[in-house]
N, C-alpha and C. Protein backbone atom coordinates (compact mmCIF):
# COMPACT_ATOMS: atom_id res chain seq x y z
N UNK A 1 3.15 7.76 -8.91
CA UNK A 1 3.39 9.11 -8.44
C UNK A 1 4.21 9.10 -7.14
N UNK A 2 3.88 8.16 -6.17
CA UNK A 2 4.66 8.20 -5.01
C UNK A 2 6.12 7.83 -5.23
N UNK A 3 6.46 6.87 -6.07
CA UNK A 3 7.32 6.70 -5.94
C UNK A 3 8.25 7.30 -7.03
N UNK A 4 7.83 7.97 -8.08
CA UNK A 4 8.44 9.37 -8.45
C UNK A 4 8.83 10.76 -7.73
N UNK A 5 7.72 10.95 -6.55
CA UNK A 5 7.67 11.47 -5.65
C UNK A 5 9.30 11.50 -4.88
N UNK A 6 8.96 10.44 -4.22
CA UNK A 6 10.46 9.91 -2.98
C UNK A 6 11.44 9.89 -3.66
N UNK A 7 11.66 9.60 -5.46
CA UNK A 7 12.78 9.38 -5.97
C UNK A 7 13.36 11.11 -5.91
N UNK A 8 12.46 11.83 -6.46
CA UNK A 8 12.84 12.79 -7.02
C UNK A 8 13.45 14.11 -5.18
N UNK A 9 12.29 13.70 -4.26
CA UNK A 9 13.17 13.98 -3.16
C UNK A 9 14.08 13.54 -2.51
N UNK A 10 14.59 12.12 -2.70
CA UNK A 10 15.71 12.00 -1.97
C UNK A 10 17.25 12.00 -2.85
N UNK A 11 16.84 12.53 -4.17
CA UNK A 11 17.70 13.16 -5.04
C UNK A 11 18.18 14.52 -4.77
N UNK A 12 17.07 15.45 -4.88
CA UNK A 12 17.18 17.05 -4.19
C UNK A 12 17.66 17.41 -2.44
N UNK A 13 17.62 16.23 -1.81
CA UNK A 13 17.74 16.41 -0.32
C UNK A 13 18.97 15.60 -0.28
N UNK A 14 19.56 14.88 -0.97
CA UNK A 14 20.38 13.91 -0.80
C UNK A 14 20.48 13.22 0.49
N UNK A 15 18.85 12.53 0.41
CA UNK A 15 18.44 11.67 1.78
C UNK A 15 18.36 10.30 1.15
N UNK A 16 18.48 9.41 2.26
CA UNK A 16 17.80 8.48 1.88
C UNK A 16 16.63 7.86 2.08
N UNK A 17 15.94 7.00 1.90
CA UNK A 17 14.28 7.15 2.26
C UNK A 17 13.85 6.87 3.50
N UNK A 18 15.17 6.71 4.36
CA UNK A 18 14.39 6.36 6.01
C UNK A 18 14.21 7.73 5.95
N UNK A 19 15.54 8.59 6.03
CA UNK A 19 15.25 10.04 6.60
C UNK A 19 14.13 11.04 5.76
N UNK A 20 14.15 10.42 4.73
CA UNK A 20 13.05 11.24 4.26
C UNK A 20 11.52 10.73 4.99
N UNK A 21 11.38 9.01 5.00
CA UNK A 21 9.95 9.15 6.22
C UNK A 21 10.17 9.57 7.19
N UNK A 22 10.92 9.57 7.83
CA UNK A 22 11.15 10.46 9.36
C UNK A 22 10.81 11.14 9.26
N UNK A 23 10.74 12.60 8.00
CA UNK A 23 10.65 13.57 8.38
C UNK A 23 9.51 13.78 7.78
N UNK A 24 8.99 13.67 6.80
CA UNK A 24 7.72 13.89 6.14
C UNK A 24 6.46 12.81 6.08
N UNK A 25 6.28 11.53 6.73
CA UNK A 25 5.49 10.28 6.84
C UNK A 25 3.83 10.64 7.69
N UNK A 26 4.50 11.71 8.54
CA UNK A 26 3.56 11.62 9.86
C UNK A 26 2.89 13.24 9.76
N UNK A 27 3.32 13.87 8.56
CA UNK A 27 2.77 15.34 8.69
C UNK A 27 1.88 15.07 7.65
N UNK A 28 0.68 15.66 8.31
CA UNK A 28 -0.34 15.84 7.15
C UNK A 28 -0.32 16.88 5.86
N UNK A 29 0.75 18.03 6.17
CA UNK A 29 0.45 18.58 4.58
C UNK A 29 1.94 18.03 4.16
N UNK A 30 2.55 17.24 4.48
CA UNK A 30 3.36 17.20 3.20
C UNK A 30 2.94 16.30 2.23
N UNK A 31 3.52 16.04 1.15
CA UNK A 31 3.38 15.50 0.08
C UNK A 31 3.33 14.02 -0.10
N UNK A 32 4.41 13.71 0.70
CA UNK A 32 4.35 12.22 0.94
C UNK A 32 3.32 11.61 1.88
N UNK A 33 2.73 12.38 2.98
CA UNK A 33 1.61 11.77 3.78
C UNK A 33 0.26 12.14 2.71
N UNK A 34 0.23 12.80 1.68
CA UNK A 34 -1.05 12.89 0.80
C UNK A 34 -0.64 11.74 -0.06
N UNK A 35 0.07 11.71 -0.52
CA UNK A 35 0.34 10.44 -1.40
C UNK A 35 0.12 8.84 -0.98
N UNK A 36 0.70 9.00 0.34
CA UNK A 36 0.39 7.46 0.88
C UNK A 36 -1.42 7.49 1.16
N UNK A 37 -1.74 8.69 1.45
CA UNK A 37 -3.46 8.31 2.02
C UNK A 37 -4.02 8.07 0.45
N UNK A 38 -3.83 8.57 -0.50
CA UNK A 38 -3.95 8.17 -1.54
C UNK A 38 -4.11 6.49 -1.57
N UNK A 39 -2.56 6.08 -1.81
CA UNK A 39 -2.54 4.58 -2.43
C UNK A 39 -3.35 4.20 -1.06
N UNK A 40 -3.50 4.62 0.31
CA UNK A 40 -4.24 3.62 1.04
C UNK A 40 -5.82 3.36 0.10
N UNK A 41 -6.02 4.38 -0.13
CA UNK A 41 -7.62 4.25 -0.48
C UNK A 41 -7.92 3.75 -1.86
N UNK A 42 -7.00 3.51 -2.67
CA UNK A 42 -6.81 2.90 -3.34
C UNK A 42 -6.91 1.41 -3.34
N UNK A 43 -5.64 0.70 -2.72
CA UNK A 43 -5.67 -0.08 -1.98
C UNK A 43 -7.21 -0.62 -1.58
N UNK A 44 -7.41 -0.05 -0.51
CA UNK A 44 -9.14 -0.43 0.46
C UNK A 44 -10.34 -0.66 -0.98
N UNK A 45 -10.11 0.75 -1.79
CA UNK A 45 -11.14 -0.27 -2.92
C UNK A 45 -11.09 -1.62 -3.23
N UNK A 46 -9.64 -1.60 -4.02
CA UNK A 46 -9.15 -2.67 -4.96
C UNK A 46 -9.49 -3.91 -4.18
N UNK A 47 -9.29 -4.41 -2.89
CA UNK A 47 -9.61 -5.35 -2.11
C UNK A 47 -11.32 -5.39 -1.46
N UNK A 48 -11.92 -4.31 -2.00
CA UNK A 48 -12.75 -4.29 -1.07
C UNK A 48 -13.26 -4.16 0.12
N UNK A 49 -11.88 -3.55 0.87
CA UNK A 49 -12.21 -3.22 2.25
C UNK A 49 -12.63 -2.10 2.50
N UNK A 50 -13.21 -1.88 3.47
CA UNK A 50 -14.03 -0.41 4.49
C UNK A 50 -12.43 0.29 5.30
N UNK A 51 -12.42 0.99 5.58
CA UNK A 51 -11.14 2.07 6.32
C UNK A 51 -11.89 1.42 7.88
N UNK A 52 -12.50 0.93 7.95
CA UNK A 52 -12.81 0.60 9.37
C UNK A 52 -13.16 -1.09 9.61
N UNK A 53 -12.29 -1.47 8.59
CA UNK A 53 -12.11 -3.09 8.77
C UNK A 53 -11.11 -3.38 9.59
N UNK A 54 -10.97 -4.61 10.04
CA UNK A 54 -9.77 -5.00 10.46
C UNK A 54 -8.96 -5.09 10.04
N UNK A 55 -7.95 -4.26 9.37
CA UNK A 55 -7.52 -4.84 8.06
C UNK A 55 -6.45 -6.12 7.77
N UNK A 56 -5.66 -6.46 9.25
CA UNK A 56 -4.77 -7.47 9.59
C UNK A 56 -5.49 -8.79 9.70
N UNK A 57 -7.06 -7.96 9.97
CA UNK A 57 -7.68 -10.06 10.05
C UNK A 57 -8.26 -10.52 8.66
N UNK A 58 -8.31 -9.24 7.99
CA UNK A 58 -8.94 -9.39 6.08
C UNK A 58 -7.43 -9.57 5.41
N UNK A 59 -6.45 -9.44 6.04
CA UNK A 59 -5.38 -9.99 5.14
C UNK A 59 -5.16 -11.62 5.32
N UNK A 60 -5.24 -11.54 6.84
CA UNK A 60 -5.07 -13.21 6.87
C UNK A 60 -5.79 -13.90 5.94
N UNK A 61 -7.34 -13.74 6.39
CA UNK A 61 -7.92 -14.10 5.82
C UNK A 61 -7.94 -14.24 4.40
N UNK A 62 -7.40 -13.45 3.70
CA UNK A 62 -7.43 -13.27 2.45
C UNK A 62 -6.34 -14.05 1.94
N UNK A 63 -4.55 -13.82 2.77
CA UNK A 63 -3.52 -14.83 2.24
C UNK A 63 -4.41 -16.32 2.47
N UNK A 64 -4.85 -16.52 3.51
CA UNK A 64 -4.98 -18.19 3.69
C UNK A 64 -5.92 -18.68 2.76
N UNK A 65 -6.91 -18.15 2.00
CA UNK A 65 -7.96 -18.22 0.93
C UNK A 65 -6.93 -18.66 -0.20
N UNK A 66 -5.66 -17.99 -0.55
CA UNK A 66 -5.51 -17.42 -1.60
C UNK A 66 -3.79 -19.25 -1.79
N UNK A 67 -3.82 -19.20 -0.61
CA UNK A 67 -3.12 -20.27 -0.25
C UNK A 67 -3.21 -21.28 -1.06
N UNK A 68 -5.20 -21.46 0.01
CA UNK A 68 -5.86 -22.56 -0.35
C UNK A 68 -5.94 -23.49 -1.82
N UNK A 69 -6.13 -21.73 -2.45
CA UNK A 69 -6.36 -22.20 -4.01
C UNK A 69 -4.78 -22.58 -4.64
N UNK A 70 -3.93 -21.77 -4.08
CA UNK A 70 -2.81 -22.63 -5.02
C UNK A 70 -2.56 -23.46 -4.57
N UNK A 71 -2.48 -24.18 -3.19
CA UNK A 71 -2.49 -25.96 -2.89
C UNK A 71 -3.85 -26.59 -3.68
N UNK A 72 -4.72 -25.94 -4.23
CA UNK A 72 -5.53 -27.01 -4.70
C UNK A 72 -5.16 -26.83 -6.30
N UNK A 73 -4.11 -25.70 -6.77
CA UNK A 73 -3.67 -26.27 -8.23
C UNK A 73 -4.37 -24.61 -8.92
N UNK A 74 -4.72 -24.30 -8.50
CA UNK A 74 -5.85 -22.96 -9.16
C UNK A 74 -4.73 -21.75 -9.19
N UNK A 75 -4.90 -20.98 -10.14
CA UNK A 75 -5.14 -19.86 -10.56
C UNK A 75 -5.27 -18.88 -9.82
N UNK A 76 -4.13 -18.47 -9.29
CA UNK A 76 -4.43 -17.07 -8.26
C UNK A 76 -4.40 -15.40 -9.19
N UNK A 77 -5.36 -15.01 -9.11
CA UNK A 77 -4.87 -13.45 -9.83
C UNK A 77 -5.35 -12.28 -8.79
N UNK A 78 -4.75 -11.36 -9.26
CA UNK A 78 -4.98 -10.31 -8.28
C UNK A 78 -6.37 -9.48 -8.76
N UNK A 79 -6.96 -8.79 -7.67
CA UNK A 79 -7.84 -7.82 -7.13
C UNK A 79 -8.57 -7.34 -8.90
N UNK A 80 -7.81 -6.90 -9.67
CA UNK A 80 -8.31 -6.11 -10.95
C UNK A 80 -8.59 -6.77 -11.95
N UNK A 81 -7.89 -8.34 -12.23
CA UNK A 81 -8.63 -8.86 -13.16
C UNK A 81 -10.20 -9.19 -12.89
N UNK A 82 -10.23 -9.58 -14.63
CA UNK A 82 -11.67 -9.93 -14.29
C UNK A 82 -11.88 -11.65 -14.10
């Protein structure tokens, strides 16, 4: 959706997508700041994080885990498989 979203406005505005976050990123009713809080919370499930994690020290943490296993030869998959 978001990114049907941005396509379809920076078609009608004939922007491109900096100027379109410039102008709509940081306002709460537009469309594009509902959409991104969206995929955030999305996001925070799929990984399992809280909105009040760290979320820069659960990424490290999470690339260097994820590292680990492909230097040891393993099978990395993402968040939704089972």
């Amino acid at each position: 959706a978001l990114h049907e979203y941005r396509s379809q406005e920076m078609e009608r505005k004939q922007w491109g997508i900096t100027k379109l976050y410039n102008a709509y990123f940081d306002e709460p009713a537009s469309q594009l700041y509902k959409l991104h809080q969206q995929l955030d919370k999305l996001v925070l499930r799929a990984y399992g994080f809280k909105p009040n994690d760290d979320l820069l020290e659960k990424l490290l943490t999470l690339n260097l885990q994820l590292a680990a296993q492909e230097e040891a030869g393993e099978t990395v998959i993402g968040p939704w498989a089972p």
